[in-house]
Protein backbone atom coordinates (compact mmCIF):
# COMPACT_ATOMS: atom_id res chain seq x y z
CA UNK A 1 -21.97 58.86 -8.66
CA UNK A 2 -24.32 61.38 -10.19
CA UNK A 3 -23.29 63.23 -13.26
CA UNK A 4 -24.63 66.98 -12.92
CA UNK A 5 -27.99 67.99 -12.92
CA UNK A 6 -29.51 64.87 -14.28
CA UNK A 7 -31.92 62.24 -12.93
CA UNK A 8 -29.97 59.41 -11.23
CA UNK A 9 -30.10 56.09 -12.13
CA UNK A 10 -32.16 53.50 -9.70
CA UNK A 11 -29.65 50.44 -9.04
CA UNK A 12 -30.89 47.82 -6.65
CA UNK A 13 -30.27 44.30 -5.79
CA UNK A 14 -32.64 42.01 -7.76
CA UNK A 15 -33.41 38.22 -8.15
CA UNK A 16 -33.23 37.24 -12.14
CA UNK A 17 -33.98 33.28 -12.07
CA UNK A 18 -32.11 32.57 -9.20
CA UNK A 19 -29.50 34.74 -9.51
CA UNK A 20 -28.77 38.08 -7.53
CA UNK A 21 -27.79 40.97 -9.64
CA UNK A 22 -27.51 44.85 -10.41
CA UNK A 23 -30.64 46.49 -11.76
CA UNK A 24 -30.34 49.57 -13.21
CA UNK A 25 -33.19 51.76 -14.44
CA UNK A 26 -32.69 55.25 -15.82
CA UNK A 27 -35.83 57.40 -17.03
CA UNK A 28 -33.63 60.53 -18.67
CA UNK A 29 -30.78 60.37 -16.54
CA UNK A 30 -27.19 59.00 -15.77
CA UNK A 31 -25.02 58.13 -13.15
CA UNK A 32 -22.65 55.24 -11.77
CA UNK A 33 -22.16 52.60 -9.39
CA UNK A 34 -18.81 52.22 -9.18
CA UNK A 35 -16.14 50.34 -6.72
CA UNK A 36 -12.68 50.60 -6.44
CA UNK A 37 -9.80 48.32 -6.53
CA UNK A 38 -6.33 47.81 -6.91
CA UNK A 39 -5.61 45.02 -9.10
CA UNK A 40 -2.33 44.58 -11.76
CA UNK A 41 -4.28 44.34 -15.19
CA UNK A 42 -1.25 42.59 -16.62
CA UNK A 43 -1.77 39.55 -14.40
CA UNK A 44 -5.55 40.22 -13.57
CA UNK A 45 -6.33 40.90 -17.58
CA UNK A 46 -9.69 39.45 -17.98
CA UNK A 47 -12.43 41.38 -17.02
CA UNK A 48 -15.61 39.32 -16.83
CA UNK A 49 -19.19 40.29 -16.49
CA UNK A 50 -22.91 39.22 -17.88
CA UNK A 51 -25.44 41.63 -18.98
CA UNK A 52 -29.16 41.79 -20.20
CA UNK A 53 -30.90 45.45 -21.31
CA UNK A 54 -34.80 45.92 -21.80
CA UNK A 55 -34.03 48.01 -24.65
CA UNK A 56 -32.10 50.07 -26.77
CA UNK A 57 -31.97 53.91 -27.76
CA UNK A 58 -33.49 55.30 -31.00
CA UNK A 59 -30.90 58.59 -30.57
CA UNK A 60 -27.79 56.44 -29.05
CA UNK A 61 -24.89 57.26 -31.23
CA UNK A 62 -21.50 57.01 -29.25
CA UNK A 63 -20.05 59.62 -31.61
CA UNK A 64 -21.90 62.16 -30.41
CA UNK A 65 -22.34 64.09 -27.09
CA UNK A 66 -26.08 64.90 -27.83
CA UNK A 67 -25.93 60.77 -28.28
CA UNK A 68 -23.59 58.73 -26.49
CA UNK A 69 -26.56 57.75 -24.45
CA UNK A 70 -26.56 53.49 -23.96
CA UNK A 71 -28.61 51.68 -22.02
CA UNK A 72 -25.82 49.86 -20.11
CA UNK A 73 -21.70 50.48 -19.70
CA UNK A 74 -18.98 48.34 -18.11
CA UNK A 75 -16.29 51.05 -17.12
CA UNK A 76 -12.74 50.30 -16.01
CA UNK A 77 -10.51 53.10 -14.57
CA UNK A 78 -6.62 53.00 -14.45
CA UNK A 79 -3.90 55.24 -12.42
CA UNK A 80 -1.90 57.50 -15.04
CA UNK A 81 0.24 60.54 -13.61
CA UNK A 82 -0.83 63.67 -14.22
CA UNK A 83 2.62 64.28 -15.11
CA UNK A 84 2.82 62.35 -18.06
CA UNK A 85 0.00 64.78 -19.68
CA UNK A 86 0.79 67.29 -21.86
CA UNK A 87 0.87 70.84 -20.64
CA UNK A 88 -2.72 71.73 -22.17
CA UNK A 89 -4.51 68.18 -21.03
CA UNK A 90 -2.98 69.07 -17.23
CA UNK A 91 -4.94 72.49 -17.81
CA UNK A 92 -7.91 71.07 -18.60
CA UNK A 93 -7.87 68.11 -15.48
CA UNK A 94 -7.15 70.96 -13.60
CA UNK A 95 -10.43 73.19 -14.57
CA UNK A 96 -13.09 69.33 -14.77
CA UNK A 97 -11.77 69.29 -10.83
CA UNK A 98 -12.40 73.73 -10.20
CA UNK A 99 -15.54 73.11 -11.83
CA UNK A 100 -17.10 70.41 -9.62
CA UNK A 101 -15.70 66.91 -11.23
CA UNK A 102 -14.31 64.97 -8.37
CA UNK A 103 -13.12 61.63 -10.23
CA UNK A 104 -11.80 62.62 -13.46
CA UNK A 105 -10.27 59.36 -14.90
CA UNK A 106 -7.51 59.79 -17.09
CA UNK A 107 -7.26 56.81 -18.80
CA UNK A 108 -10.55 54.30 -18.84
CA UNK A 109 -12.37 51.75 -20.93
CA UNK A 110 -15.94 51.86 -21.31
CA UNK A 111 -17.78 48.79 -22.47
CA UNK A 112 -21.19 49.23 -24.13
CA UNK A 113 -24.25 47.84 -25.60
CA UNK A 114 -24.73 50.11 -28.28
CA UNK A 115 -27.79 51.21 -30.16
CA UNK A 116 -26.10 51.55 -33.72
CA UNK A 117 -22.49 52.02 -33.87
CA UNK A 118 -21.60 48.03 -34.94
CA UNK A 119 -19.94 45.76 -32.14
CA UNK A 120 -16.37 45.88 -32.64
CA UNK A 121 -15.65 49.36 -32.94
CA UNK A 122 -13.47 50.99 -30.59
CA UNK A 123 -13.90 54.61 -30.56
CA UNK A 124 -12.97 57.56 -28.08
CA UNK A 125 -15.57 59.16 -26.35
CA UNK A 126 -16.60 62.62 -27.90
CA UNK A 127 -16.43 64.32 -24.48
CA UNK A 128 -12.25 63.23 -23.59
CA UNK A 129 -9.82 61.22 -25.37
CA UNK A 130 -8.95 60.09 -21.98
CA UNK A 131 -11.78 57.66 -22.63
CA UNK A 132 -12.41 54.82 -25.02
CA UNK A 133 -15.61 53.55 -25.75
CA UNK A 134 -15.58 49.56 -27.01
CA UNK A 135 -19.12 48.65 -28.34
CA UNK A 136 -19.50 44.55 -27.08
CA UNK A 137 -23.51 44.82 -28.32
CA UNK A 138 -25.23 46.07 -30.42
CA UNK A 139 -28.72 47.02 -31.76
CA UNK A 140 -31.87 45.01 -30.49
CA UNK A 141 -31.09 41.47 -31.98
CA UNK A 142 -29.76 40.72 -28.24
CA UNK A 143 -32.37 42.38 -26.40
CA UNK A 144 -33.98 40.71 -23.80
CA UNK A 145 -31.46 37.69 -23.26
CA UNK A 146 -28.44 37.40 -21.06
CA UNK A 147 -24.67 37.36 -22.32
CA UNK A 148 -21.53 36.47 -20.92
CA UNK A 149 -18.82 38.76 -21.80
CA UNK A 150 -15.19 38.18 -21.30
CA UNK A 151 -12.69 41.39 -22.42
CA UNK A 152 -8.77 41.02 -21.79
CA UNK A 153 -8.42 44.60 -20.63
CA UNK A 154 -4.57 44.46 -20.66
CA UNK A 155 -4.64 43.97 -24.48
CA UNK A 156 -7.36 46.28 -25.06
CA UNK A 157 -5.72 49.44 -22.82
CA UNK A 158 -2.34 49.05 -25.38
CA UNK A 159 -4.63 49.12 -28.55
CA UNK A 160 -6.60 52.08 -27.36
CA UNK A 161 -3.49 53.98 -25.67
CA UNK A 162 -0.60 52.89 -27.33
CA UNK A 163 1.20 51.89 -23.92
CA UNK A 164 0.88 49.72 -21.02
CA UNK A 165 -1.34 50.32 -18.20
CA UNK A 166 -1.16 51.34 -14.63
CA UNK A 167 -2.97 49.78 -11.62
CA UNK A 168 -6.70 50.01 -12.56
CA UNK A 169 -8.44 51.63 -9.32
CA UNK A 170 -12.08 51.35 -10.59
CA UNK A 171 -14.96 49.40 -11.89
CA UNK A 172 -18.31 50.82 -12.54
CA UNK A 173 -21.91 50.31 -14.11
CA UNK A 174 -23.51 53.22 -15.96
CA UNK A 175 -26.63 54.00 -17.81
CA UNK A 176 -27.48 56.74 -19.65
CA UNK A 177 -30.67 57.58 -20.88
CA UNK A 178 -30.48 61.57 -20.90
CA UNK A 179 -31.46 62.39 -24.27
CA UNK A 180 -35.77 63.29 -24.28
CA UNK A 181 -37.96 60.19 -24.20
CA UNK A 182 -34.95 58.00 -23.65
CA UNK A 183 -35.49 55.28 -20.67
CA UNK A 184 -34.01 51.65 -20.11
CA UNK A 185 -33.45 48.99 -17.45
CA UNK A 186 -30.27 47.09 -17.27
CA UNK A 187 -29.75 43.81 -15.48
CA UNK A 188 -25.48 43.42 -14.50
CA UNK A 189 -23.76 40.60 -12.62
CA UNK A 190 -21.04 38.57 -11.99
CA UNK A 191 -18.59 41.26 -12.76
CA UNK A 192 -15.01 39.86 -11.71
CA UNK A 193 -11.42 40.48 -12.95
CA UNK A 194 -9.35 37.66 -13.14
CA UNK A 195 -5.87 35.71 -13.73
């Protein structure tokens, strides 16, 4: 999935020691690779993946728009009625789909490797609080070595949302690199939910 205007993101299939796996390389860009499910988070709560980035971004900030640039994103999408919105958020889903936006989530998890904002934090994203952006890595201590991540997504939906999820439909890899100068390759694999 493209986003706008901007350069899209190479992914291919690549060997890394043995191992096939995503490779994503963005040179001022960002889109997604994303495939879609149907799985109950509440039994299926552990979402599992391993990651390695070439870099990270001297303006990433995930506070910002101007920098909520990261050099690699695990996103997980869930079903939520439109219905349960408030009257103003259905008026804004509305105008994102007049104006061009064909999968608006409303209600995802994004897991990053942030440039500065301190693993831990959970923080919604500056563009929708539909969003919620949890920072696994961070900074360039981890650069340039593989991790194995393992998230219960079930636990973190109620912390960020305050309610149980629905069905999650989607998981996708993003980078974004859009800010001037900015460029990175990310390696993903192994991405699986599970009991």
């Amino acid at each position: 999935r493209r986003l706008g205007n901007r350069p899209t993101t190479d992914f291919e299939v690549a060997d890394m020691e043995g191992l096939p796996v995503v490779r994503a390389t963005s040179d001022g860009g960002a889109s997604s690779l994303v495939t879609s499910g149907d799985a109950d988070p509440e039994v299926y709560s552990q979402l599992t993946w391993s990651w390695r980035v070439s870099n990270t971004l001297d303006a990433g900030d995930l506070r910002s728009k101007r920098g909520d640039d990261v050099p690699a994103r695990v996103a997980i999408t869930f079903e939520y009625s439109l219905r349960d919105l408030p009257l103003g958020e259905r008026l804004k889903y509305r105008s994102l789909k007049i104006l061009g936006y064909k999968d608006v989530p409303l209600r995802a998890l994004h897991y990053v490797w942030a440039s500065s904002v301190p693993a831990g934090q959970v923080l919604e994203s500056p563009y929708t609080n539909w969003v919620n952006v949890i920072t696994v890595r961070s900074g360039e201590d981890d650069v340039g070595t593989w991790h194995f991540e393992r998230r219960n997504i079930y636990e973190d939906y109620i912390a960020a949302f305050g309610e149980p999820p629905g069905p999650n439909p989607g998981i996708g890899i993003k980078t974004e690199t859009d800010a001037p100068g900015d460029s990175a390759t990310a390696y993903i694999g192994d991405i699986a939910q599970i009991h």
